[in-house]
C-alpha atoms as a PDB file:
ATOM      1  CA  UNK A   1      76.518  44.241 197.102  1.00  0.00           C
ATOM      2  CA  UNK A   2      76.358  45.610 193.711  1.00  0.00           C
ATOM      3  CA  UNK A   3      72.694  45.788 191.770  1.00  0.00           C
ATOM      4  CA  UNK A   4      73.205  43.193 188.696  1.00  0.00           C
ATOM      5  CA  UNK A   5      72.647  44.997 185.432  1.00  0.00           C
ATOM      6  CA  UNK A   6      69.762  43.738 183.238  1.00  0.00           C
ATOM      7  CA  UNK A   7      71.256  42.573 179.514  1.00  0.00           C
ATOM      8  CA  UNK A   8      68.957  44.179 177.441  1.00  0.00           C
ATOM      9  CA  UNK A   9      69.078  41.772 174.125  1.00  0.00           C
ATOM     10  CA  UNK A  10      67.841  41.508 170.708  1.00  0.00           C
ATOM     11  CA  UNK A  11      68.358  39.457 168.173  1.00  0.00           C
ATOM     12  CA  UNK A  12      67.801  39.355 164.236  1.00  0.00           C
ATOM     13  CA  UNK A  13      67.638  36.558 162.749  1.00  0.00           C
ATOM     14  CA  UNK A  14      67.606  35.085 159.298  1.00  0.00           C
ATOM     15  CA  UNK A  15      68.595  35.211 155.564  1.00  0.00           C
ATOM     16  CA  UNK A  16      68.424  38.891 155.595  1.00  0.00           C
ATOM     17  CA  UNK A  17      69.764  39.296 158.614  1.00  0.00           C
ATOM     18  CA  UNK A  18      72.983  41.048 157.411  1.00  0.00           C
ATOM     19  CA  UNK A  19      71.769  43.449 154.890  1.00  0.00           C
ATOM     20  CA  UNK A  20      68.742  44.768 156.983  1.00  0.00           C
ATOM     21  CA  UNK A  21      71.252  45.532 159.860  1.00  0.00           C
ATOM     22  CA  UNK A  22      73.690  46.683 157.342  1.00  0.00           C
ATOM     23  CA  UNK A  23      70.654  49.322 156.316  1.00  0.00           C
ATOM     24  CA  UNK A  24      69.706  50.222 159.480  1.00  0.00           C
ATOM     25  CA  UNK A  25      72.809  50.952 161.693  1.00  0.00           C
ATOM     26  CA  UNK A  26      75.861  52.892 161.010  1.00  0.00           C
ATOM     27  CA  UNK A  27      78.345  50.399 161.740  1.00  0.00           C
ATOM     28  CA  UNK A  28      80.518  48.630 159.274  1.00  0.00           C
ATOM     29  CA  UNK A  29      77.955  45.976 159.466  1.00  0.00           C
ATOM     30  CA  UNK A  30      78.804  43.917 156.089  1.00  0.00           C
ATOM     31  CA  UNK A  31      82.596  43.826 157.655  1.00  0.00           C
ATOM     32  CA  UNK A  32      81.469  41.539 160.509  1.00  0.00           C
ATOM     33  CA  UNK A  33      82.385  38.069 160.505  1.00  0.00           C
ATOM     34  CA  UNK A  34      80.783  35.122 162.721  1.00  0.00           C
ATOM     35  CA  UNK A  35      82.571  35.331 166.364  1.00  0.00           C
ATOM     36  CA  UNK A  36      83.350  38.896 166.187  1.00  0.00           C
ATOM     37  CA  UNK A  37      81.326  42.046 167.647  1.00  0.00           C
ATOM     38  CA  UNK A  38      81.830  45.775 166.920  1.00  0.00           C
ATOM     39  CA  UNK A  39      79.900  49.040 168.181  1.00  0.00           C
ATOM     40  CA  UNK A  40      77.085  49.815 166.284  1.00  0.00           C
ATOM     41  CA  UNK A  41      74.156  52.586 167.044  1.00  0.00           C
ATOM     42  CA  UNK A  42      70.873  53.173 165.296  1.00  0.00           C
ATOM     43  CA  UNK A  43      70.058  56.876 164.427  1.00  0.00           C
ATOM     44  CA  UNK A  44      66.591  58.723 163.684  1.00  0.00           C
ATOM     45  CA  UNK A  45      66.965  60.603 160.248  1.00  0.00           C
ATOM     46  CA  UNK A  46      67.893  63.799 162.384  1.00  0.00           C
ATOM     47  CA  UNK A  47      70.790  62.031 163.355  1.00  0.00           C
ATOM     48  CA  UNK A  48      70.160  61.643 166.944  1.00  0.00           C
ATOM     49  CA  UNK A  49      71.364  58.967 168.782  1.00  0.00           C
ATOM     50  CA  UNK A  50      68.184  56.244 169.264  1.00  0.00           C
ATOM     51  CA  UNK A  51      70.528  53.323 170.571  1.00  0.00           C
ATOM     52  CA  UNK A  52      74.018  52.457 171.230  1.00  0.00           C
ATOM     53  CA  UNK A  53      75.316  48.442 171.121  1.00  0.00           C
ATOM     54  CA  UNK A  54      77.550  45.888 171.005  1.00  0.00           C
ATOM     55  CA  UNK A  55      76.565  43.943 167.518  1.00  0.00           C
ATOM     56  CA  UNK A  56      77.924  40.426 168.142  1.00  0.00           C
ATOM     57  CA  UNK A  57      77.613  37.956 164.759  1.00  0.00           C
ATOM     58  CA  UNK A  58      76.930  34.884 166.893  1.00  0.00           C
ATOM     59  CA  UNK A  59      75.727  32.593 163.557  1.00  0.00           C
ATOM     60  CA  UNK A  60      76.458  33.564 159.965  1.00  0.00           C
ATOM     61  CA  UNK A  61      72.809  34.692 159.792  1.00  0.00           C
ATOM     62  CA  UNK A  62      71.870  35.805 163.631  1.00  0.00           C
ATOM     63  CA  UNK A  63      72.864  38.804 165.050  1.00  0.00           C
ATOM     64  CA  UNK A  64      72.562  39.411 168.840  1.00  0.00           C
ATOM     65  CA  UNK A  65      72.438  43.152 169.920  1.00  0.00           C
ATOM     66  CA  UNK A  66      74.186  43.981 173.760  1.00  0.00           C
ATOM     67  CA  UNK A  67      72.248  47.709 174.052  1.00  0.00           C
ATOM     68  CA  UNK A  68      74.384  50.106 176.231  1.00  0.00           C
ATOM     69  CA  UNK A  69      71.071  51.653 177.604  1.00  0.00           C
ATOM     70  CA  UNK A  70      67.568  51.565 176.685  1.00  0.00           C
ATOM     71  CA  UNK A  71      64.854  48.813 176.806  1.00  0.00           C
ATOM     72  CA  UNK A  72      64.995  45.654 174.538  1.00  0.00           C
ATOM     73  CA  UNK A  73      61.480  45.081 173.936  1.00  0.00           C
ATOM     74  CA  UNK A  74      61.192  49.116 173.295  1.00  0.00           C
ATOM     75  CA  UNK A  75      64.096  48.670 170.220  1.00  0.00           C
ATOM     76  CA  UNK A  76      62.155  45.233 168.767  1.00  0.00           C
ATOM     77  CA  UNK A  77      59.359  46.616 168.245  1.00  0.00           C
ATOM     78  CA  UNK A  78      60.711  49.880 166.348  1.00  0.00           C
ATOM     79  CA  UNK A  79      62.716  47.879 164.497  1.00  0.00           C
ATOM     80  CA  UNK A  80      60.023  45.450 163.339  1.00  0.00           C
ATOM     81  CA  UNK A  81      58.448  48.703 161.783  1.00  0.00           C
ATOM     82  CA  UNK A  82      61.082  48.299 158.964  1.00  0.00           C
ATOM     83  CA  UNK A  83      61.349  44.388 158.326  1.00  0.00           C
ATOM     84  CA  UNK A  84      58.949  44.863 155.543  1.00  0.00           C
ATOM     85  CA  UNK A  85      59.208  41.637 153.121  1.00  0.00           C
ATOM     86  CA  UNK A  86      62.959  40.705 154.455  1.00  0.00           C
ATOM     87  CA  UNK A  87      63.363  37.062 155.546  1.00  0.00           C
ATOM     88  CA  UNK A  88      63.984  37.439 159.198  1.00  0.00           C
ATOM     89  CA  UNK A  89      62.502  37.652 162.813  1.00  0.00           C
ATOM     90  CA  UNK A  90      63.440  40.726 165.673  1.00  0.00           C
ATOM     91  CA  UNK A  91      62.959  40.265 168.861  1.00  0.00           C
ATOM     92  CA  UNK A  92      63.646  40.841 172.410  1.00  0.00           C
ATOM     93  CA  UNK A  93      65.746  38.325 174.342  1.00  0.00           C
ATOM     94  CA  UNK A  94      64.744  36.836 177.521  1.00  0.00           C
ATOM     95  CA  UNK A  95      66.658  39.551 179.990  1.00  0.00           C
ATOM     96  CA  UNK A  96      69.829  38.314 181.727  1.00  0.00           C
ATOM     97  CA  UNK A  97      72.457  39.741 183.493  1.00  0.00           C
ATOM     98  CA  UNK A  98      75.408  41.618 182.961  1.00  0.00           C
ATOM     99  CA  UNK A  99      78.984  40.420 184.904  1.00  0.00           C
ATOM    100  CA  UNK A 100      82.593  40.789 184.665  1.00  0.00           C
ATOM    101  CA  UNK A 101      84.687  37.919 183.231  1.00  0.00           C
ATOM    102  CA  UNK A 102      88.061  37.307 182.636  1.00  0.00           C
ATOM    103  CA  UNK A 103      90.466  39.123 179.794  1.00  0.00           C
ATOM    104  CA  UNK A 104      89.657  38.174 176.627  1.00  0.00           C
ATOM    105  CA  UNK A 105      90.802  39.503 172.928  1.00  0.00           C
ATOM    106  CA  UNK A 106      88.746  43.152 171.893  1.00  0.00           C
ATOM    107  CA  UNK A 107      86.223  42.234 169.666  1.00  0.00           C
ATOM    108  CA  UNK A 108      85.645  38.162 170.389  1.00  0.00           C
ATOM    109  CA  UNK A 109      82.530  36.533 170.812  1.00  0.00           C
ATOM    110  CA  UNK A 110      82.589  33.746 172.441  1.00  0.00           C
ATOM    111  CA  UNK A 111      79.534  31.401 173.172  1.00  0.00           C
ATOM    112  CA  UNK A 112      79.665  28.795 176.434  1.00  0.00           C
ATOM    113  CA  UNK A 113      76.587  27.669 176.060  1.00  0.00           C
ATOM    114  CA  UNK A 114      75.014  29.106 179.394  1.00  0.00           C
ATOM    115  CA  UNK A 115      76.530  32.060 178.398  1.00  0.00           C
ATOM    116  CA  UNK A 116      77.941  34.873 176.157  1.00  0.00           C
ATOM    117  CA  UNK A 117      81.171  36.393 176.355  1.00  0.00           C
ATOM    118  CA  UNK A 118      82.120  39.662 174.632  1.00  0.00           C
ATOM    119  CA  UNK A 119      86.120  40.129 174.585  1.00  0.00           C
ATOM    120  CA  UNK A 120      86.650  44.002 176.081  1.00  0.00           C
ATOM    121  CA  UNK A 121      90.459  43.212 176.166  1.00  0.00           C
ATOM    122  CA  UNK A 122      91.493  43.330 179.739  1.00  0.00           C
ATOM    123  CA  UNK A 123      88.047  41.943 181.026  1.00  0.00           C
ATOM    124  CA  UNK A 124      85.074  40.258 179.181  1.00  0.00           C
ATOM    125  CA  UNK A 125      81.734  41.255 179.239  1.00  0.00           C
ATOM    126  CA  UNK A 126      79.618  38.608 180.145  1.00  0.00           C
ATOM    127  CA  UNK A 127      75.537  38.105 179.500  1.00  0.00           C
ATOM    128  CA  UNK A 128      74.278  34.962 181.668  1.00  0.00           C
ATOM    129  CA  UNK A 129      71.625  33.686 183.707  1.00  0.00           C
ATOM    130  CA  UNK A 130      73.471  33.116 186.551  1.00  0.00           C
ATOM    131  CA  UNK A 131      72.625  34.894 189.984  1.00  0.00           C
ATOM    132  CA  UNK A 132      75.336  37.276 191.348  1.00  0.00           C
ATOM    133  CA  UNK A 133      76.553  40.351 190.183  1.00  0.00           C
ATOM    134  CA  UNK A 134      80.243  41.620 189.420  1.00  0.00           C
ATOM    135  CA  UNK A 135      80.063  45.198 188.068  1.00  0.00           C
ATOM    136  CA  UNK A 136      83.702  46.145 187.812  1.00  0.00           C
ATOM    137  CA  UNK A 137      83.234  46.244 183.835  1.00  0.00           C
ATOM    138  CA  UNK A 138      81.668  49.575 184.247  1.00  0.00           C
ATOM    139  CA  UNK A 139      84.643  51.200 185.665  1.00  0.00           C
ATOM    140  CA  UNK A 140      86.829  49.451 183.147  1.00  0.00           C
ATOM    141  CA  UNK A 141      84.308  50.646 180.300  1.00  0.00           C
ATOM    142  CA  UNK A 142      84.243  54.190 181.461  1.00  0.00           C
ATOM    143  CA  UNK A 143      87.917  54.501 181.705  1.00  0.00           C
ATOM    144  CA  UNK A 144      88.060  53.617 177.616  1.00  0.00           C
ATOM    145  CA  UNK A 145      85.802  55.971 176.888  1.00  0.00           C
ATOM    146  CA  UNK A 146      83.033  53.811 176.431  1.00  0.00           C
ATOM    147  CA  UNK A 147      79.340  55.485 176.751  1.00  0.00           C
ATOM    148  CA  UNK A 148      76.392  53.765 178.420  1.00  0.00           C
ATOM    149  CA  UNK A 149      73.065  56.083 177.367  1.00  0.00           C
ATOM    150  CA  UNK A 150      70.580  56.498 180.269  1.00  0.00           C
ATOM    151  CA  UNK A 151      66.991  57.005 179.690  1.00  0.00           C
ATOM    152  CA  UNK A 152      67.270  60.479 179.405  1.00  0.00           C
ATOM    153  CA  UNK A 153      70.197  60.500 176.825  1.00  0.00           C
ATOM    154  CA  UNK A 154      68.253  58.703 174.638  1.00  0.00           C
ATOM    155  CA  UNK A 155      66.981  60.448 170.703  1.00  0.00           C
ATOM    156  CA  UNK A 156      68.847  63.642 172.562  1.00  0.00           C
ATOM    157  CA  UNK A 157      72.535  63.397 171.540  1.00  0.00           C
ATOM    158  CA  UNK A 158      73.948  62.924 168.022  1.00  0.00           C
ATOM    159  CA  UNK A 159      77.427  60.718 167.735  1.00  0.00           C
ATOM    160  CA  UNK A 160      80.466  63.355 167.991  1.00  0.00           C
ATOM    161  CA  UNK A 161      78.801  63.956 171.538  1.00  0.00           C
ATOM    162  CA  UNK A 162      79.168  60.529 172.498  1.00  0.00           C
ATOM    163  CA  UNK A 163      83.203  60.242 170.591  1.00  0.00           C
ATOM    164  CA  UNK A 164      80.992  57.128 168.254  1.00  0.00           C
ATOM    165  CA  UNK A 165      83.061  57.674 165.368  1.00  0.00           C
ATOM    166  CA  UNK A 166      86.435  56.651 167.486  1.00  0.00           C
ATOM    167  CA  UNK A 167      84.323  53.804 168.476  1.00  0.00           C
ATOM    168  CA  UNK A 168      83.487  53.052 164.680  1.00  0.00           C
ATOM    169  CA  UNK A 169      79.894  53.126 165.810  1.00  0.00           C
ATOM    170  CA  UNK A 170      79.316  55.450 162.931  1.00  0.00           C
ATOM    171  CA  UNK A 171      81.321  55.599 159.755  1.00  0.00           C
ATOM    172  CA  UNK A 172      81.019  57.364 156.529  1.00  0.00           C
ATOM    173  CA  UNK A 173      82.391  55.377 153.872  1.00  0.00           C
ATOM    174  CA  UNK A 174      79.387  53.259 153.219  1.00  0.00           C
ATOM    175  CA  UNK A 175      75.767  53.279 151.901  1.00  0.00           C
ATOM    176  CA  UNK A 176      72.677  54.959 153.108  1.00  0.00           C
ATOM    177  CA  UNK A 177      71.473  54.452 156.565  1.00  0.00           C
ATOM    178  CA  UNK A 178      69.055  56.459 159.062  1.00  0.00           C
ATOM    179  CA  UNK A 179      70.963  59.912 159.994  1.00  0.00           C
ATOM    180  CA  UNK A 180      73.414  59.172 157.526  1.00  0.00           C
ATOM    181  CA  UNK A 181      73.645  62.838 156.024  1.00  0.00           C
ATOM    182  CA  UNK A 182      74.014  64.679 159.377  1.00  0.00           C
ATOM    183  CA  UNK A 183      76.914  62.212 160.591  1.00  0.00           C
ATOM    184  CA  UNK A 184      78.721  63.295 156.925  1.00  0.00           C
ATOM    185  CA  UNK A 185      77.962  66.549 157.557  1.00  0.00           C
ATOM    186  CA  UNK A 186      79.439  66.932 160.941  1.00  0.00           C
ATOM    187  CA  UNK A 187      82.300  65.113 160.181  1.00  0.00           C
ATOM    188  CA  UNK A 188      83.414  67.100 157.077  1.00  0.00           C
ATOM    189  CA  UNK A 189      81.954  70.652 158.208  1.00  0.00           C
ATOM    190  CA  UNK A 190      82.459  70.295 162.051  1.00  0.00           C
ATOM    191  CA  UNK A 191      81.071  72.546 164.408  1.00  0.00           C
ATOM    192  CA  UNK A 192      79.315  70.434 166.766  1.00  0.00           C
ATOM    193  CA  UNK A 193      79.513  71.755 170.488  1.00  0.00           C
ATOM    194  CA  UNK A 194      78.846  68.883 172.861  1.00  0.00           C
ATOM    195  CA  UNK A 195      81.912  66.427 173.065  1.00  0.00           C
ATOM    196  CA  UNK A 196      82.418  63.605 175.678  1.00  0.00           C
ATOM    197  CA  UNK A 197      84.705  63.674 178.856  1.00  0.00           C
ATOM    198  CA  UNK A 198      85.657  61.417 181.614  1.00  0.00           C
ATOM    199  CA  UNK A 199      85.219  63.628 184.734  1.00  0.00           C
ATOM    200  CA  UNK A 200      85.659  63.316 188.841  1.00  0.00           C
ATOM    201  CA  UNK A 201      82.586  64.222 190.321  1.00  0.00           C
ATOM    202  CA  UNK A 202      82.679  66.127 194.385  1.00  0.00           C
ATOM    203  CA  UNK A 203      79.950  64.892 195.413  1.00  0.00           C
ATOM    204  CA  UNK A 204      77.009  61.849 194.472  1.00  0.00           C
ATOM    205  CA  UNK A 205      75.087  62.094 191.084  1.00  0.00           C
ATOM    206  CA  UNK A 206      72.816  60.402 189.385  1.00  0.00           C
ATOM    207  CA  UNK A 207      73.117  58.886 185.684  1.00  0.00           C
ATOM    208  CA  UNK A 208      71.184  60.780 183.378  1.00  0.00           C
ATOM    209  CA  UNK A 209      71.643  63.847 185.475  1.00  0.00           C
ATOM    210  CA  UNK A 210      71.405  67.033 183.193  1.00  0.00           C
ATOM    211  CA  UNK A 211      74.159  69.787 183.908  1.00  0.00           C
ATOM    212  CA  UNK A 212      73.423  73.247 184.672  1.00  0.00           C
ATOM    213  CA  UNK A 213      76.239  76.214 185.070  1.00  0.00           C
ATOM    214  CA  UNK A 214      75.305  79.703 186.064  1.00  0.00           C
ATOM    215  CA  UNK A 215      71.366  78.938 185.329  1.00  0.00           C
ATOM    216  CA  UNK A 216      72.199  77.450 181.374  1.00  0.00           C
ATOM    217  CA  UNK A 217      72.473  74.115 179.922  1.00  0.00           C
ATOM    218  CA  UNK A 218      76.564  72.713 180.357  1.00  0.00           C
ATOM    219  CA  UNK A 219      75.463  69.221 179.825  1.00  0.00           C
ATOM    220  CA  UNK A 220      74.437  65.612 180.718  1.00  0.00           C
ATOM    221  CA  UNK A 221      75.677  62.854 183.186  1.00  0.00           C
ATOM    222  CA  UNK A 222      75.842  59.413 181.851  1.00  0.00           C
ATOM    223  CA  UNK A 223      77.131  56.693 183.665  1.00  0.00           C
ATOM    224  CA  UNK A 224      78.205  57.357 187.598  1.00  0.00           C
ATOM    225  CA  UNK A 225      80.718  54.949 188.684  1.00  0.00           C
ATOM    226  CA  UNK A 226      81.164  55.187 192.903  1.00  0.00           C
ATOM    227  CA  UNK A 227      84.592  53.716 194.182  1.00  0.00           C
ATOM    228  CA  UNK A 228      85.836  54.046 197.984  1.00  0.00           C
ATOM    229  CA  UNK A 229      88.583  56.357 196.505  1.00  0.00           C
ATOM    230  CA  UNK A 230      86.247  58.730 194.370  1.00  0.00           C
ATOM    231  CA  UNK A 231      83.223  59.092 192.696  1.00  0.00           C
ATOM    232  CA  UNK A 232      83.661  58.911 188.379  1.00  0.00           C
ATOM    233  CA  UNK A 233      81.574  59.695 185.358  1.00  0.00           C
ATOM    234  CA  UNK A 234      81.398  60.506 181.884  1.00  0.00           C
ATOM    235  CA  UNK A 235      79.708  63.467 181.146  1.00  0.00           C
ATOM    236  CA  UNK A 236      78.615  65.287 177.730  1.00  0.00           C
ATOM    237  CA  UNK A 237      79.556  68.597 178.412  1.00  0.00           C
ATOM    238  CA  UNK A 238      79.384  71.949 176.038  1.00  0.00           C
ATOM    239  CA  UNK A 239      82.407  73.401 174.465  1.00  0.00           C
ATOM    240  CA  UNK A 240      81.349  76.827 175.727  1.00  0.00           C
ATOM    241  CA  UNK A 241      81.173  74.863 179.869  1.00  0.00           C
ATOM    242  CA  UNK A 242      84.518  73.494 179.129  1.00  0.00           C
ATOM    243  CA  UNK A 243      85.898  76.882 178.181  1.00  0.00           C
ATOM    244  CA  UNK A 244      85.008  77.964 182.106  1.00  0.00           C
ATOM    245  CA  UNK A 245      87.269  75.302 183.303  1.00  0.00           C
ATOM    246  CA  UNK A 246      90.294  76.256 185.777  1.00  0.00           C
ATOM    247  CA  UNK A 247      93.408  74.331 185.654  1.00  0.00           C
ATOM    248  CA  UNK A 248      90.960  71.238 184.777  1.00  0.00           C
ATOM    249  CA  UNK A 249      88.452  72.395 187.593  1.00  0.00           C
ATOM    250  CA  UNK A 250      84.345  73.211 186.666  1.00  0.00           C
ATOM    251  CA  UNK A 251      83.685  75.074 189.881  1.00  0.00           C
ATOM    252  CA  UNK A 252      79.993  74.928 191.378  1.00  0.00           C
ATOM    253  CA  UNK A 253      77.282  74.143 189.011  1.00  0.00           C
ATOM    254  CA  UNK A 254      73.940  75.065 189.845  1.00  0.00           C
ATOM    255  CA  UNK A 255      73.838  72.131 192.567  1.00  0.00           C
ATOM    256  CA  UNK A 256      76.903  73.149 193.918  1.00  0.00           C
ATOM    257  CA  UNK A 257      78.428  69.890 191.761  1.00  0.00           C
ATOM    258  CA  UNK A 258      82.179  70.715 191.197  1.00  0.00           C
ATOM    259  CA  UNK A 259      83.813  68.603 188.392  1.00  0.00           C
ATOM    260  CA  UNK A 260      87.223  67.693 187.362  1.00  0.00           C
ATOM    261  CA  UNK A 261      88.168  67.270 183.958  1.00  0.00           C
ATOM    262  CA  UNK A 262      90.191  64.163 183.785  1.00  0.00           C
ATOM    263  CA  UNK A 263      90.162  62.752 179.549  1.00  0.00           C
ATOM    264  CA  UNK A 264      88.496  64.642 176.940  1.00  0.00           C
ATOM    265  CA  UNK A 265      87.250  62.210 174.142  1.00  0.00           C
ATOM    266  CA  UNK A 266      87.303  63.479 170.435  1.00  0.00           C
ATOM    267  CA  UNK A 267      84.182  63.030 168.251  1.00  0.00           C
END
């Protein structure tokens, strides 16, 4: 039976609601209209990677944040640290679980009361109290490219590593926001050599699992999906790791881990 998946949940709310998340996260947060969610992260000023959501507009001023990683109470509290004089309250929501519901449109929100829906297209991502646990979102997720940050990921990677930018996570055609400068400079100068990939694995792993080949760094394992036909991942992996590849195949990393390139992701 598969371990439920604790929703980690916070939620801004008030009259400032908007503009302080708008500040804060590199999203196209002003763009977001009641009953809609889009990606979103929230950067340190190096441009590092300190969380990765789902921001759902659930009233026109609430805002309810679905992390992909991390610890609710953990991201309250460092947000807090900025409220200053805005007109609004942060904080962590009770924790619930995560399950798989039926197809619904890319981007919906939809609230039944008991629970809340979050339209992934084919599937729906669902946060309720109810017992049980369907994780077949997580294969789903992973197969779109879709990163979920373990612990250890966390303030490590900076967006083209994690393809945020195809996600619209991070865009560069608004105002100021944390990290702000590094995502415009990576975008327009390049040069970044971590990138994200969805990858076979040969043998178990665990998420969060850093990658060694021939005794140096090749990378990080993020989410570890096991299926009766094969075990999948995706994986930040160096361009220089990549480059070793044969006919798609990483052989033998330093824990004899062989990995097979399947979809490379672009920044």
């Amino acid at each position: 039976m598969p371990i439920p998946y604790r929703a980690e949940t916070v939620l801004i709310e008030g009259p400032d609601a908007m503009a302080f998340a708008n500040a804060q996260f590199s999203s196209k947060v002003a763009a977001l209209v009641p009953g809609r969610w889009q990606f979103s992260a929230w950067l340190d000023p190096q441009g590092r990677v300190r969380a990765l959501f789902h921001l759902a507009r659930i009233a026109e001023d609430r805002l309810l944040l679905l992390l992909r990683g991390g610890s609710a109470a953990t991201m309250a509290e460092a947000l807090r640290r900025f409220v200053f004089r805005s007109k609004l309250a942060v904080t962590a929501a009770a924790l619930r679980t995560l399950t798989t519901g039926p197809a619904l449109p890319t981007h919906a929100v939809l609230d039944e009361g008991d629970s809340l829906s979050l339209g992934c297209g084919t599937h729906r991502l669902q946060v309720t109290a109810a017992p049980g646990a369907d994780d077949r979102w997580r294969l789903l997720q992973l197969h779109e490219g879709w990163p979920w940050l373990p612990e250890p990921a966390l303030n490590d990677l900076l967006p083209p590593a994690l393809s945020l930018q195809r996600l619209q996570a991070v865009v560069i055609d608004k105002g100021c926001y944390p990290g702000q400068e590094i995502v415009a400079r990576l975008h327009y100068r390049g040069g970044h050599q971590k990138h994200l990939y969805s990858v076979e694995l040969s043998q178990a792993a665990v998420s969060g699992d850093s990658l060694r080949l021939h005794g140096t760094d090749a990378g990080r394992l993020l989410d570890v999906v096991v299926t009766d036909a094969r075990i999948e991942a995706l994986a930040v992996l160096r361009d220089d790791a990549v480059a070793q590849a044969i006919d798609g195949r990483l052989n033998a990393f330093d824990n004899n881990l062989v990995m097979y390139l399947d979809t490379a992701w672009p920044a």
